[in-house]
C-alpha atoms as a PDB file:
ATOM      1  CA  UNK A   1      26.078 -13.055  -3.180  1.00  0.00           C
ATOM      2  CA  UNK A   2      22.817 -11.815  -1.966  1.00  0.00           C
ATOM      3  CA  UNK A   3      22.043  -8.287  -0.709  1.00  0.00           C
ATOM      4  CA  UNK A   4      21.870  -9.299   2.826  1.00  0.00           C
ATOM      5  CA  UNK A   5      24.971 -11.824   2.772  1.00  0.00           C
ATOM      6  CA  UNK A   6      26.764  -8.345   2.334  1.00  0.00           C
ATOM      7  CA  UNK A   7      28.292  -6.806   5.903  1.00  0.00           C
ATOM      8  CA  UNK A   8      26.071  -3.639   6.986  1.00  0.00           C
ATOM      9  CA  UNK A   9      29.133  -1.491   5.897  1.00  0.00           C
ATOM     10  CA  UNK A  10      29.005  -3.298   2.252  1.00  0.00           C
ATOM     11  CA  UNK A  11      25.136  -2.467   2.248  1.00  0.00           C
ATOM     12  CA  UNK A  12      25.561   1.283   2.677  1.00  0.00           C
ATOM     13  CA  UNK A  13      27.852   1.591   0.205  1.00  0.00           C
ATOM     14  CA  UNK A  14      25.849  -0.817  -2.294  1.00  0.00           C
ATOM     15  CA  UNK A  15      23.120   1.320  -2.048  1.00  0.00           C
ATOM     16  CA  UNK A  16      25.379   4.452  -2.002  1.00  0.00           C
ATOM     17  CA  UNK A  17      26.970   2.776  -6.081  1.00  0.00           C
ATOM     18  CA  UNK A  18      23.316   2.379  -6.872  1.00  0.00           C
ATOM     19  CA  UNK A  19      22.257   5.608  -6.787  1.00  0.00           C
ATOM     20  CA  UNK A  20      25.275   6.527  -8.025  1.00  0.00           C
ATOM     21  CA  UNK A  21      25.184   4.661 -10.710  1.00  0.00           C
ATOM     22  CA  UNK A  22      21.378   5.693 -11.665  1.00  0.00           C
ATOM     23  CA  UNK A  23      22.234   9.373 -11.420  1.00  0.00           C
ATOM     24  CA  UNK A  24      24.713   8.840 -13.832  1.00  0.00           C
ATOM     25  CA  UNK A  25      22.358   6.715 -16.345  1.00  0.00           C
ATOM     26  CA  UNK A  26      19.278   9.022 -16.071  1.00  0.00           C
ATOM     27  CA  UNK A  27      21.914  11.870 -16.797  1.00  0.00           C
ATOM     28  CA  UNK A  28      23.361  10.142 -20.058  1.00  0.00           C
ATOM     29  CA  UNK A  29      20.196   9.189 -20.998  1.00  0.00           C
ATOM     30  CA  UNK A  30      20.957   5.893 -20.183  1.00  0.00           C
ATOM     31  CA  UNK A  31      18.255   3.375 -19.486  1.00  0.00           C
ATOM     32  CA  UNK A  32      20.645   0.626 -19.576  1.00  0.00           C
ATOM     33  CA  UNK A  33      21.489   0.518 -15.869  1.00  0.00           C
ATOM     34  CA  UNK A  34      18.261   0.905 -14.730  1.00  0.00           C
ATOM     35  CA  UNK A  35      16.994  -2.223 -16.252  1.00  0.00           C
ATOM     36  CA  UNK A  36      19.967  -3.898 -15.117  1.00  0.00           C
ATOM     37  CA  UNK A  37      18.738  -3.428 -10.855  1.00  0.00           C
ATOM     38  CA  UNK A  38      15.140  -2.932 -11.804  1.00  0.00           C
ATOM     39  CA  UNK A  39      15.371  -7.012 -13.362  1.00  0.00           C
ATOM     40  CA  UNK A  40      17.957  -8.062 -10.021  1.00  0.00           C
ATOM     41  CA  UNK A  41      16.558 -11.420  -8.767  1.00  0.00           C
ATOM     42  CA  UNK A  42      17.048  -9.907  -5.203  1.00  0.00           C
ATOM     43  CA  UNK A  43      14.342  -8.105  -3.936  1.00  0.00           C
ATOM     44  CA  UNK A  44      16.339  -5.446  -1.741  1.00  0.00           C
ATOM     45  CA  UNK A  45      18.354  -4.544  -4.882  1.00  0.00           C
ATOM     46  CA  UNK A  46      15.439  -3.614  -6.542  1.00  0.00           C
ATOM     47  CA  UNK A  47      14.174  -2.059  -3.513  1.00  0.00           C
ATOM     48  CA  UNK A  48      17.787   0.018  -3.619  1.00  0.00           C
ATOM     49  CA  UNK A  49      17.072   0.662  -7.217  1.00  0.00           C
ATOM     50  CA  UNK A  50      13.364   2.244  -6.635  1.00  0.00           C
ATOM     51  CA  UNK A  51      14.325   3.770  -3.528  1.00  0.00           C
ATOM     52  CA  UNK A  52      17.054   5.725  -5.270  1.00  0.00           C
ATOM     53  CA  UNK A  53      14.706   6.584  -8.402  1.00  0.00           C
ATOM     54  CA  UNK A  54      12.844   8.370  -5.514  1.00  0.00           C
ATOM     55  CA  UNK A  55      16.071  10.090  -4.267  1.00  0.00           C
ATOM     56  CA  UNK A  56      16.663  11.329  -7.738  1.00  0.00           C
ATOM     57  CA  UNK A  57      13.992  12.721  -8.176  1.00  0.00           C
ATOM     58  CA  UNK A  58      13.253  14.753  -5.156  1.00  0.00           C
ATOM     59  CA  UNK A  59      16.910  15.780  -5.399  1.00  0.00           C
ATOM     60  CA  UNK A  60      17.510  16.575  -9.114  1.00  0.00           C
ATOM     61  CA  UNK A  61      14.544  18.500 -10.304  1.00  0.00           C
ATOM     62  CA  UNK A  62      16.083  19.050 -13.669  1.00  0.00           C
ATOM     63  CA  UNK A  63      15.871  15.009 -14.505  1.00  0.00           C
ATOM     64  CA  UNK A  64      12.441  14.472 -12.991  1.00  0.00           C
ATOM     65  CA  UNK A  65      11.157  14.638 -16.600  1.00  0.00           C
ATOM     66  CA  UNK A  66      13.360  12.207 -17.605  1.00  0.00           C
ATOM     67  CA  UNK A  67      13.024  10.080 -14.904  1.00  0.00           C
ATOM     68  CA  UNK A  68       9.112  10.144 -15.871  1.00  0.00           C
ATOM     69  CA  UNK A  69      10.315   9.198 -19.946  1.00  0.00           C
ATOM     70  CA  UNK A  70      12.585   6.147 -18.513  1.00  0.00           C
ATOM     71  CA  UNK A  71       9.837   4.810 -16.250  1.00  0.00           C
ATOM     72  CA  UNK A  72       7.110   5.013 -19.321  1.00  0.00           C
ATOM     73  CA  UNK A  73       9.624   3.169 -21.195  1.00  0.00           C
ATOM     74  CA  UNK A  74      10.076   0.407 -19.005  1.00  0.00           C
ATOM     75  CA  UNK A  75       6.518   0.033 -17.955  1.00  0.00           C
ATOM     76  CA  UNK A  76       5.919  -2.908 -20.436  1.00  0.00           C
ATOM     77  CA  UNK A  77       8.731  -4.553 -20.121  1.00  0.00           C
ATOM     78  CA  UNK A  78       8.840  -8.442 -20.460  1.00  0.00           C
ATOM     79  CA  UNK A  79       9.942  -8.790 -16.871  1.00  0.00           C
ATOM     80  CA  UNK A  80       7.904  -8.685 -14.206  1.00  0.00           C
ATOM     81  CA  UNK A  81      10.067  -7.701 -12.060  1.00  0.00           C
ATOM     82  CA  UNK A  82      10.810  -5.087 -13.958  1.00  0.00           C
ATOM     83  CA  UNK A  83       7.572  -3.851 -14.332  1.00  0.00           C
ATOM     84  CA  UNK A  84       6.868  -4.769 -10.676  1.00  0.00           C
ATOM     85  CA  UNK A  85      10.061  -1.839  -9.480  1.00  0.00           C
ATOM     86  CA  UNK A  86       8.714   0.202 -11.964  1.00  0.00           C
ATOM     87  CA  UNK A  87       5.612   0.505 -10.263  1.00  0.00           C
ATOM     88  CA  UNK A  88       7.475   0.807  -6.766  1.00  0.00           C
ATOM     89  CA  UNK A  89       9.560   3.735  -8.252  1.00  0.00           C
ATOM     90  CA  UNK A  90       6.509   5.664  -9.176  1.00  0.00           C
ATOM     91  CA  UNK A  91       5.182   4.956  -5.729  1.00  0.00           C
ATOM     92  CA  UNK A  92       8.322   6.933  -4.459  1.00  0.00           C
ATOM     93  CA  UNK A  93       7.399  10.038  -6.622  1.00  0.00           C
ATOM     94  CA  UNK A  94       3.558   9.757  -5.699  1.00  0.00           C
ATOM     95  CA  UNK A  95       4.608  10.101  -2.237  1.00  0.00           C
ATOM     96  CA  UNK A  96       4.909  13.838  -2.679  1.00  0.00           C
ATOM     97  CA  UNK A  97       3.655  14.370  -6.315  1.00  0.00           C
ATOM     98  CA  UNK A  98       0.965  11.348  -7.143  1.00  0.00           C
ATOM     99  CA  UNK A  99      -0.586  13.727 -10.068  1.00  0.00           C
ATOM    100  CA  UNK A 100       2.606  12.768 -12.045  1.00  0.00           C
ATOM    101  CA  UNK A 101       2.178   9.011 -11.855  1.00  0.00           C
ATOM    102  CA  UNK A 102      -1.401   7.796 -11.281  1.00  0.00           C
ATOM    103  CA  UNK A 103      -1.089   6.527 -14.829  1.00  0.00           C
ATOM    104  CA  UNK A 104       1.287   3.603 -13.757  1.00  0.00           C
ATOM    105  CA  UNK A 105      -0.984   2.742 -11.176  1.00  0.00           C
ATOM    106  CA  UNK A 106      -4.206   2.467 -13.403  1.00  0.00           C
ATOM    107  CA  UNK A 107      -2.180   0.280 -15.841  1.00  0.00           C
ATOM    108  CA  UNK A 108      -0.356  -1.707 -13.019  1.00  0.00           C
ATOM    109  CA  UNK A 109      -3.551  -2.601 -11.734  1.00  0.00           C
ATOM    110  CA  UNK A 110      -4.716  -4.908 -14.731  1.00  0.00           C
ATOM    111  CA  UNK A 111      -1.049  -6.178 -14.832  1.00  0.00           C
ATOM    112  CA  UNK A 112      -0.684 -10.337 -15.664  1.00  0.00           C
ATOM    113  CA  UNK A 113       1.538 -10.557 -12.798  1.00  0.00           C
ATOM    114  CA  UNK A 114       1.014 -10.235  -9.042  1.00  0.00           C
ATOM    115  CA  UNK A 115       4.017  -9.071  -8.563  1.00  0.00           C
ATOM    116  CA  UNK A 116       2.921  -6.342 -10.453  1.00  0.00           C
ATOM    117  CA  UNK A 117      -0.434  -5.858  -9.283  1.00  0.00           C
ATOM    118  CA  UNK A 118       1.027  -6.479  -5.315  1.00  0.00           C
ATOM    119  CA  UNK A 119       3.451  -3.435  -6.249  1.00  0.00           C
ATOM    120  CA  UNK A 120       0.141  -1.393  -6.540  1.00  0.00           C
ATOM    121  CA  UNK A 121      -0.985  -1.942  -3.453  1.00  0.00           C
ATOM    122  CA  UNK A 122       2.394  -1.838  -1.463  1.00  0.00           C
ATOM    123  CA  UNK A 123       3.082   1.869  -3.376  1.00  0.00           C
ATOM    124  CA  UNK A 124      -0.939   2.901  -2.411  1.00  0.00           C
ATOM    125  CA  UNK A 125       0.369   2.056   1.018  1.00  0.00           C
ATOM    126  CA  UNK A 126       3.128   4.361   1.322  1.00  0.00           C
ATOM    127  CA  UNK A 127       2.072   7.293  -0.572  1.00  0.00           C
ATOM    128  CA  UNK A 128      -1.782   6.993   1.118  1.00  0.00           C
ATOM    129  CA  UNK A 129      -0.167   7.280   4.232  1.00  0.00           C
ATOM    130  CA  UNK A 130       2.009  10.382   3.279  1.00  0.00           C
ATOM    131  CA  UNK A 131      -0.050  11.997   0.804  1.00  0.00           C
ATOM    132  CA  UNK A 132      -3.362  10.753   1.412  1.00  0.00           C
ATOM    133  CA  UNK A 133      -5.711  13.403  -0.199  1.00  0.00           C
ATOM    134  CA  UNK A 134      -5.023  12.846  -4.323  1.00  0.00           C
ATOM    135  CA  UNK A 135      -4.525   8.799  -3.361  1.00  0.00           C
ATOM    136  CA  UNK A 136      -7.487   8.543  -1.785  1.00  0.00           C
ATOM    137  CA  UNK A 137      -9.438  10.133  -4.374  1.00  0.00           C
ATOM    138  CA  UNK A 138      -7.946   8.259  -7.181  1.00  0.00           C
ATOM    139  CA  UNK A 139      -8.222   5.482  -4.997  1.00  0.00           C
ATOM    140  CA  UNK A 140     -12.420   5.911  -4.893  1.00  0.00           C
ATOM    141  CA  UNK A 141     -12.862   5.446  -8.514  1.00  0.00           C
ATOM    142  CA  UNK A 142     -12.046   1.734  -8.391  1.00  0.00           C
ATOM    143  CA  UNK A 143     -13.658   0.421  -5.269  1.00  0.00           C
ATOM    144  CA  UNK A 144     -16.755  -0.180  -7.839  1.00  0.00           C
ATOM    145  CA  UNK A 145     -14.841  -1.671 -10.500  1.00  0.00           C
ATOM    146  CA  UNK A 146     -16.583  -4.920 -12.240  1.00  0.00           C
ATOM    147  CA  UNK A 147     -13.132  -6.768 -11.208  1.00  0.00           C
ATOM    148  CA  UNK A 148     -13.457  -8.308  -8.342  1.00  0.00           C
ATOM    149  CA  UNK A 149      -9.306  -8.087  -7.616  1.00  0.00           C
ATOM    150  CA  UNK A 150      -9.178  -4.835  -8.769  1.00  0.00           C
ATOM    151  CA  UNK A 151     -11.664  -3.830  -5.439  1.00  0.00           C
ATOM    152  CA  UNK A 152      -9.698  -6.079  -3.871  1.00  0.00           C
ATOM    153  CA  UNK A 153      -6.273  -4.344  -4.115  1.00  0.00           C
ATOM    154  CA  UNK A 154      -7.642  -1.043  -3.310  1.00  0.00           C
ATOM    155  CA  UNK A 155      -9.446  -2.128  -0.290  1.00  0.00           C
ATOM    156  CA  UNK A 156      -5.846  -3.528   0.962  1.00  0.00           C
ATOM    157  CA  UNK A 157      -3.926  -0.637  -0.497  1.00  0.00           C
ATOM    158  CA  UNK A 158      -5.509   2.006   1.543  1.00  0.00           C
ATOM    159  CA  UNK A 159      -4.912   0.392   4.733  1.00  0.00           C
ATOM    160  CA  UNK A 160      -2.256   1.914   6.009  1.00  0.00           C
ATOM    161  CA  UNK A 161      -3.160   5.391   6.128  1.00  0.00           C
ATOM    162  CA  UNK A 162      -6.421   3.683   8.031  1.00  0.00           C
ATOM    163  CA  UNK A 163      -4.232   2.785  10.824  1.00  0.00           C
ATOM    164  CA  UNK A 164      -3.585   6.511  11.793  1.00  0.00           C
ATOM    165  CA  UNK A 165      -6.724   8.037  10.398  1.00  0.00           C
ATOM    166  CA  UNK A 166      -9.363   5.510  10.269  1.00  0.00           C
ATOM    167  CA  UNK A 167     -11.610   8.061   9.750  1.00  0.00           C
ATOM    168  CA  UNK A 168     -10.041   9.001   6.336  1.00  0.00           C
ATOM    169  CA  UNK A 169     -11.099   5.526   4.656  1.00  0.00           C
ATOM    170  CA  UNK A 170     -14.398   4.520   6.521  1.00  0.00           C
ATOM    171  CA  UNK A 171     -16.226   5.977   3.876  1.00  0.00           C
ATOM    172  CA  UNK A 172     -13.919   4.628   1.412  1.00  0.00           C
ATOM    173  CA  UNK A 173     -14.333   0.884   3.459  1.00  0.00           C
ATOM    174  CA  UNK A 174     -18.406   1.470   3.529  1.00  0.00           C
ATOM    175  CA  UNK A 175     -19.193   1.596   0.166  1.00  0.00           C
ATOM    176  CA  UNK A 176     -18.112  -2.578   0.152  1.00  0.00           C
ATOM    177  CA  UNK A 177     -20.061  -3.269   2.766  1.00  0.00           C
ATOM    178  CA  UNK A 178     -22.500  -5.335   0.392  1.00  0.00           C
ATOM    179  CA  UNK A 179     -19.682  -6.484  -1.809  1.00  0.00           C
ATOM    180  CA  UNK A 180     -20.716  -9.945  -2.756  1.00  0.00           C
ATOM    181  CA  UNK A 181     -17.375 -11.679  -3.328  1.00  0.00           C
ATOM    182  CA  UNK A 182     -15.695 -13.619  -0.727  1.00  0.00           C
ATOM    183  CA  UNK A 183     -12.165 -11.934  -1.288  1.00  0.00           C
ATOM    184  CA  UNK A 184     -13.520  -8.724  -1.579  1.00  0.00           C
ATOM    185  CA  UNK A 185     -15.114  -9.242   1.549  1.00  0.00           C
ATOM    186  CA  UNK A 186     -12.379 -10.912   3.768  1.00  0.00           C
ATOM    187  CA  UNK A 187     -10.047  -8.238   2.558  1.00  0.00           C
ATOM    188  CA  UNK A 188     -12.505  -5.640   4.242  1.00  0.00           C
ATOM    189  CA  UNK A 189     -13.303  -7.309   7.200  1.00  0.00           C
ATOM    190  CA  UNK A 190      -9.146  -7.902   7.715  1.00  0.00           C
ATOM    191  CA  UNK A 191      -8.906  -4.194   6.989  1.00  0.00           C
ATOM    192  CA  UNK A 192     -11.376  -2.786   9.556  1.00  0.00           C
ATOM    193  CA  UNK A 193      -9.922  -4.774  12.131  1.00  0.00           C
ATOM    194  CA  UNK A 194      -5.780  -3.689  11.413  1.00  0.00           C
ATOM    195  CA  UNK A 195      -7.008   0.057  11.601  1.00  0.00           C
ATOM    196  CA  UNK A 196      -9.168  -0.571  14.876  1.00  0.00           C
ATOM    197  CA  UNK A 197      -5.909  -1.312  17.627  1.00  0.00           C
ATOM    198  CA  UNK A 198      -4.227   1.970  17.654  1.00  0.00           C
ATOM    199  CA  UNK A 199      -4.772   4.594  19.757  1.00  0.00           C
ATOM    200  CA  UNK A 200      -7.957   6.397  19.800  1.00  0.00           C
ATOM    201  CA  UNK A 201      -8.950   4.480  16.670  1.00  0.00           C
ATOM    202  CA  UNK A 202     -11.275   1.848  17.911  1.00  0.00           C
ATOM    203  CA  UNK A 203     -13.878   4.522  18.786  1.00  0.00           C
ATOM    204  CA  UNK A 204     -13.783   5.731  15.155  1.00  0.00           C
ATOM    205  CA  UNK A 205     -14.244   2.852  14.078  1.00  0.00           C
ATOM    206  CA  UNK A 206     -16.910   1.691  16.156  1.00  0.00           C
ATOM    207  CA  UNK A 207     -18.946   4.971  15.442  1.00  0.00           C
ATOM    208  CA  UNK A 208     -18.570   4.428  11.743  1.00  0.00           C
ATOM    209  CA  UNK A 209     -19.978   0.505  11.722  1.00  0.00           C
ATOM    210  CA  UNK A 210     -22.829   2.249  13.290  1.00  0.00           C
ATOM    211  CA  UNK A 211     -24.123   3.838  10.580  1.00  0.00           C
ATOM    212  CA  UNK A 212     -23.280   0.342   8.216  1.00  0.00           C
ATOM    213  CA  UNK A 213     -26.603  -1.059   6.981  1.00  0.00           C
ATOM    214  CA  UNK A 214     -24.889  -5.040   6.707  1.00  0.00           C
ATOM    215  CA  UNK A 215     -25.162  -6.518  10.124  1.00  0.00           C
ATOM    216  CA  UNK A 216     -23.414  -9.773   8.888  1.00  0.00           C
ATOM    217  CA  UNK A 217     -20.431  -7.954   7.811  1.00  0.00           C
ATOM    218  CA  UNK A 218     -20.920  -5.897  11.116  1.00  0.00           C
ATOM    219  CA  UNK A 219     -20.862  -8.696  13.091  1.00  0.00           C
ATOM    220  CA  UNK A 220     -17.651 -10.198  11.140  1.00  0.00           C
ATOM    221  CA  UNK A 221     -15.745  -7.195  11.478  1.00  0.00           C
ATOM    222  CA  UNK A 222     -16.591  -7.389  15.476  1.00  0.00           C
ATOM    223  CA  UNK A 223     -15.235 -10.619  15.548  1.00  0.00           C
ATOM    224  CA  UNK A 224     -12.141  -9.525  13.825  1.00  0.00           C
ATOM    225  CA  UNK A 225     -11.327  -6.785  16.155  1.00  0.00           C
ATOM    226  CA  UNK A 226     -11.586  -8.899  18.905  1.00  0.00           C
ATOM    227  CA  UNK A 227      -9.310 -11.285  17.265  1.00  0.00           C
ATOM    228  CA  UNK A 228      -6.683  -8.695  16.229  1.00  0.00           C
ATOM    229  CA  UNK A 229      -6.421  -7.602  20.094  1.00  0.00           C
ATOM    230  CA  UNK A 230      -5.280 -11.320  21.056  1.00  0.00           C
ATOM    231  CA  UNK A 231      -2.418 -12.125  22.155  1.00  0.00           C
ATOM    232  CA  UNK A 232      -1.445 -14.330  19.398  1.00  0.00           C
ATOM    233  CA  UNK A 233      -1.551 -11.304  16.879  1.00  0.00           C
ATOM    234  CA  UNK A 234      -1.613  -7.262  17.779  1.00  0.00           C
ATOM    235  CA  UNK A 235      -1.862  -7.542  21.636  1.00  0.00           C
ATOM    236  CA  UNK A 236       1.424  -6.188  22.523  1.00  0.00           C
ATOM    237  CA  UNK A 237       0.775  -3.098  20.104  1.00  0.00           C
ATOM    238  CA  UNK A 238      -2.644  -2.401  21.021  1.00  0.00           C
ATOM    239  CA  UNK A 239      -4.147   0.462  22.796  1.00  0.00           C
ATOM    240  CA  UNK A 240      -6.562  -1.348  24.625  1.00  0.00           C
ATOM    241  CA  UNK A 241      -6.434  -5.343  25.900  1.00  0.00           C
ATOM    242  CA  UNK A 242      -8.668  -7.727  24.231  1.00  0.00           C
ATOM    243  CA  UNK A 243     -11.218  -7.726  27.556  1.00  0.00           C
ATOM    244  CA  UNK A 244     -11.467  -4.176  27.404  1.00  0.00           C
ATOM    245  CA  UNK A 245     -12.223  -4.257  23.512  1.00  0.00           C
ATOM    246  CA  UNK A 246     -14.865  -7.008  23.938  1.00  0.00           C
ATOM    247  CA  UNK A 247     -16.820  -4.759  26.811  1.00  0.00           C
ATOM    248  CA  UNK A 248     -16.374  -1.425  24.624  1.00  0.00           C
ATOM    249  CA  UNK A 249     -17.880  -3.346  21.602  1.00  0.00           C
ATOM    250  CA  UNK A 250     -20.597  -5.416  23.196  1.00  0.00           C
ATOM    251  CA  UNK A 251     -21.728  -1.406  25.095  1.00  0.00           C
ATOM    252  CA  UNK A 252     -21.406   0.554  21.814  1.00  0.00           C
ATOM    253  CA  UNK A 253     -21.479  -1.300  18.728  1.00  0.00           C
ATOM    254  CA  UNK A 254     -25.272  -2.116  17.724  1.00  0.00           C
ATOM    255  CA  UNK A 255     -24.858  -6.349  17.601  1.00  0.00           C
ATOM    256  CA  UNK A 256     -24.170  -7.752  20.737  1.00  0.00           C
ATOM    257  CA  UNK A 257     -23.170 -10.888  19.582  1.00  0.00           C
ATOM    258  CA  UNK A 258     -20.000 -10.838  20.801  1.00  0.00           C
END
C-alpha cells in the first residue's frame, strides 16, 4: 500500500513512526533503518524519511554529528534512491547550515543517476530560497564548469530564490549569456522568464537584460516572458497580464522585436 492510498489520519501518524523510528536509529547508532526508508520505492516515504533527517537535526543538536557520519556513509550507496534521499536530507540541513554539507552537493553533482543529480537541484532550490547567501556563492563556482549538465543544474537550481529576488541571481544568470550549448541555454532562457511574473520582478529583470551584451538570447528571453504571462501557463499568478507585459517590454527592453 502506497503512501497516499493511506487515509490523511494514517499519513500523520506514518510520518509521526518515521521520525520516530530514525530518532531511535541515529541514537543507537543504527544506520539500519535509515537505509530501509531512504531505498522505499515510494517517493513520499523517502520524502518522510529526509524530511525527518531535517527534523532531527534542527531538534537534537547532540546527534547532528552523527547524523553528518550516517549520511557520509550512505552517500555511495548502490541505490540510487538511496543516494538520491541522501542528497535531499542534506538539503534539509543546508537550509539553515549549508557549510556542513556542500560536500554532498559537489559529489551529487557528477552522480550516474538523475535521480541523483535532480536531487541537487531540487535541494539548491529550497535551501537558495531560505539561505541564499553561502548557496549562491557555492553555487557561482560551477556555472563555468567544462560540463555542460553540470551548468545546467545550477542554472535550474537557483531558480527559485529568483522568483522572489531576481535580483539575487541576474548576475549569477548573466555570466551564461554566451553559453554555447543548447540545454544550457534553454534552461536560462526558461529561468529568466519563471522569475519575471511576480510582483515587482519584471522590472528587475528587464533592467538587468539591459546591460546583457547577447541580443539573441535577449530577444529569446523576451519571447519567453511573454509566453510565461499567457493564459495557458502563469497568467492567473502573474502580476501583470500578458498585454501589459508585451507594452512594458517593447517601451523598456532594448529589442523591440516583440
Amino acid at each position: 500500500m502506497g503512501f497516499y492510498d493511506l487515509t490523511k489520519e494514517e499519513r500523520v501518524k506514518k510520518v509521526a513512526d518515521i521520525q520516530h523510528q530514525l530518532l531511535q536509529g541515529i541514537a543507537a547508532k543504527n544506520f539500519i533503518i535509515y537505509i530501509e526508508y531512504f531505498d522505499d520505492e515510494d517517493t513520499y516515504i523517502r520524502k518522510a524519511a529526509y524530511q525527518g533527517v531535517g527534523r532531527i537535526y534542527s531538534a537534537e543538536v547532540s546527534l547532528r554529528k552523527d547524523l553528518l557520519y550516517m549520511l557520509t556513509q550512505l552517500k555511495n550507496h548502490t541505490s540510487e534512491f538511496v543516494r538520491q534521499t541522501v542528497v535531499n536530507a542534506a538539503g534539509e540541513i543546508g537550509m539553515f547550515q549549508f557549510e556542513f554539507v556542500h560536500r554532498f552537493f559537489d559529489e551529487a553533482l557528477f552522480d550516474d543517476h538523475h535521480r541523483v543529480r535532480n536531487a541537487v537541484i531540487g535541494s539548491v532550490k529550497k535551501m537558495g530560497k531560505i539561505n541564499p547567501k553561502p548557496v549562491l556563492n557555492w553555487a557561482k563556482q560551477y556555472l563555468k564548469h567544462p560540463d555542460k549538465e553540470v551548468r545546467r543544474e545550477i542554472c535550474h537550481g537557483i531558480e527559485l530564490r529568483g522568483r522572489t529576488h531576481p535580483q539575487d541571481i541576474l548576475p549569477l544568470l548573466q555570466q551564461l549569456e554566451n553559453d554555447s550549448t543548447k540545454r544550457v541555454r534553454d534552461t536560462l532562457v526558461h529561468v529568466i522568464g519563471q522569475i519575471s511574473y511576480k510582483k515587482g520582478c519584471l522590472f528587475v529583470v528587464v533592467n538587468a537584460l539591459n546591460k546583457w551584451k547577447n541580443m539573441g538570447l535577449i530577444q529569446d528571453a523576451a519571447d519567453e516572458i511573454v509566453d510565461v504571462h499567457s493564459e495557458m501557463r502563469y497568467a492567473k499568478f502573474s502580476a501583470l497580464s500578458q498585454e501589459e507585459v508585451v507594452t512594458y517590454l517593447s517601451e523598456n527592453l532594448k529589442t523591440n522585436e516583440l
